[in-house]
Each structure stands twice: as C-alpha cells, then as structure tokens.
C-alpha atoms as a PDB file:
ATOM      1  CA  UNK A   1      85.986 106.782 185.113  1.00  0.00           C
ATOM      2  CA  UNK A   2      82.609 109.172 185.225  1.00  0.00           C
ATOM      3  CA  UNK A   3      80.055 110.823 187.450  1.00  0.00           C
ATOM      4  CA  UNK A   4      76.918 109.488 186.887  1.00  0.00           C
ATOM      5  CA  UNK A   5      73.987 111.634 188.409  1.00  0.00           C
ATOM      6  CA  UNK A   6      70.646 110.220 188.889  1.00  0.00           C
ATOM      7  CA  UNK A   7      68.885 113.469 188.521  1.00  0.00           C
ATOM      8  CA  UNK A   8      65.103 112.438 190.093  1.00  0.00           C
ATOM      9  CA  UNK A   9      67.358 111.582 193.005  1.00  0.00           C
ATOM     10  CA  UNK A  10      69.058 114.741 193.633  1.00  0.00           C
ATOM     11  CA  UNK A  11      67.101 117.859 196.035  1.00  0.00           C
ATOM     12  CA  UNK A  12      70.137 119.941 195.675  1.00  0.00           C
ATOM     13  CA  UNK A  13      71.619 120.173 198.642  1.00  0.00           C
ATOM     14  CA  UNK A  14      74.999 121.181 197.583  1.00  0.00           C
ATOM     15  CA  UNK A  15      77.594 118.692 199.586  1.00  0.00           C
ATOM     16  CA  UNK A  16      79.093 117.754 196.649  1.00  0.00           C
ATOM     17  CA  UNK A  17      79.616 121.197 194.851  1.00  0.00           C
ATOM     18  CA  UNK A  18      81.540 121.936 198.234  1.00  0.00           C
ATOM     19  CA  UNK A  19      83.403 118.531 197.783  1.00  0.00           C
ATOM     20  CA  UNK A  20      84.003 118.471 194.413  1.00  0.00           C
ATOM     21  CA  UNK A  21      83.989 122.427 193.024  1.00  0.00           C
ATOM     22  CA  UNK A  22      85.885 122.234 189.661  1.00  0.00           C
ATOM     23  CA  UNK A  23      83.055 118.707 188.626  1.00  0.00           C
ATOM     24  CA  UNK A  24      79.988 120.171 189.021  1.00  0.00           C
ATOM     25  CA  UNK A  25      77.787 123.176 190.658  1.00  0.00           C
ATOM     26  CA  UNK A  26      74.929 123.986 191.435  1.00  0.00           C
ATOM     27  CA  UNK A  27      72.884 126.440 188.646  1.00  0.00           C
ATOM     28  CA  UNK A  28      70.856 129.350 189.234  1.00  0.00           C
ATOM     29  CA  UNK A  29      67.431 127.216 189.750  1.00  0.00           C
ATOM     30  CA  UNK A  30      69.270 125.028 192.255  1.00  0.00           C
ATOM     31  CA  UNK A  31      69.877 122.131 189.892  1.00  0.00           C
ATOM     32  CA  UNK A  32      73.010 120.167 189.926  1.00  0.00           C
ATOM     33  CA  UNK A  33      74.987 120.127 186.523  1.00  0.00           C
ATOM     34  CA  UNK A  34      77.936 117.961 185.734  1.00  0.00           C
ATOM     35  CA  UNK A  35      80.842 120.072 184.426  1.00  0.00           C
ATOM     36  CA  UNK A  36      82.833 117.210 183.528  1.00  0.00           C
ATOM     37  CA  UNK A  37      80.850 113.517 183.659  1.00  0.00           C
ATOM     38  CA  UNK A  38      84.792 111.885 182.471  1.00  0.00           C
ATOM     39  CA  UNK A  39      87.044 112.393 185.009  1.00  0.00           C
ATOM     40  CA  UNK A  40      90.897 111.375 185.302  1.00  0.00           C
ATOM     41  CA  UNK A  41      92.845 109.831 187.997  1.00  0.00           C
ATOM     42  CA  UNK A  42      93.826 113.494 189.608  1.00  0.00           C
ATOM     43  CA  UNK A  43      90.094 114.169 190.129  1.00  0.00           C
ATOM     44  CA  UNK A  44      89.146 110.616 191.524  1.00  0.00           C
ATOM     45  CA  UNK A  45      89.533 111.749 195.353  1.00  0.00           C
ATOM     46  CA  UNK A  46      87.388 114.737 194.741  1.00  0.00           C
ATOM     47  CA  UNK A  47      84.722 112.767 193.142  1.00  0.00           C
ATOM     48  CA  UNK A  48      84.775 110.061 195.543  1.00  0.00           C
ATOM     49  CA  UNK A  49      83.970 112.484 198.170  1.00  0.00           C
ATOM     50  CA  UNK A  50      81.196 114.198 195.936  1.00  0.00           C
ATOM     51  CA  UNK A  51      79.794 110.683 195.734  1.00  0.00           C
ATOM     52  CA  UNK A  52      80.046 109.891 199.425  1.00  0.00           C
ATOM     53  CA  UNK A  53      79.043 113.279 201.147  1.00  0.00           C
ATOM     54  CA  UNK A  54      75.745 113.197 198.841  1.00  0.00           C
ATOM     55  CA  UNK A  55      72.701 112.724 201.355  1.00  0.00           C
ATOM     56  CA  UNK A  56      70.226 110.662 199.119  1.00  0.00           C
ATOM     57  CA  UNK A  57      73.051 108.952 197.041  1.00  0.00           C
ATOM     58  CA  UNK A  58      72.115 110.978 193.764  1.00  0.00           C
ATOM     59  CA  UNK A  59      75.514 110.197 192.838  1.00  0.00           C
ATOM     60  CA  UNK A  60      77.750 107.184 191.861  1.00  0.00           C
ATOM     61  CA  UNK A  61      81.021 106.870 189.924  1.00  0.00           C
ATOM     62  CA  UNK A  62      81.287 103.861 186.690  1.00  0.00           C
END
C-alpha cells in the first residue's frame, strides 16, 4: 500500500503530520513531503488517519 499526495491540492495545514509523524512532515517552506510513499501493514492506521483528518482531501492511499 502507498500515500499518494496530490500536491496542487494540499495548503499545508499540517493534520496529517500530527496524525501520521514518522510518513511525512511538513518542510521549512510549509510544503508537505512524503517520507515514506510505501507503507506496511503496521503503518496503515496512521496513514488512514493522515488520509482522513486532511481538510481538502490532498491525500489518498492505493
């Protein structure tokens, strides 16, 4: 399973760095970056609630 980010989408709001710290951040400029896109089945529950906390749906998992 993956992250997928739909990067036009996102205005960095930051729900899902809280929600899912050890996936992805935020970077100095305020962009989000993917730390890992693959994730395994340990990390599903943090990613689903990356996914679902994200305001303007920026994010999705495949």
């Amino acid at each position: 399973m993956k992250i997928v980010l739909d990067r036009p989408r996102c205005e960095g709001h930051g729900l899902c760095e809280e929600a899912a710290p050890l996936l992805l951040h935020l970077d100095d400029d305020g962009e989000l970056v993917l730390d890992r896109e693959e994730i395994g089945d340990a990390e599903v529950p943090q990613a689903t609630a990356a996914v679902r906390v994200c305001p303007v749906a920026a994010l999705r998992l495949a």
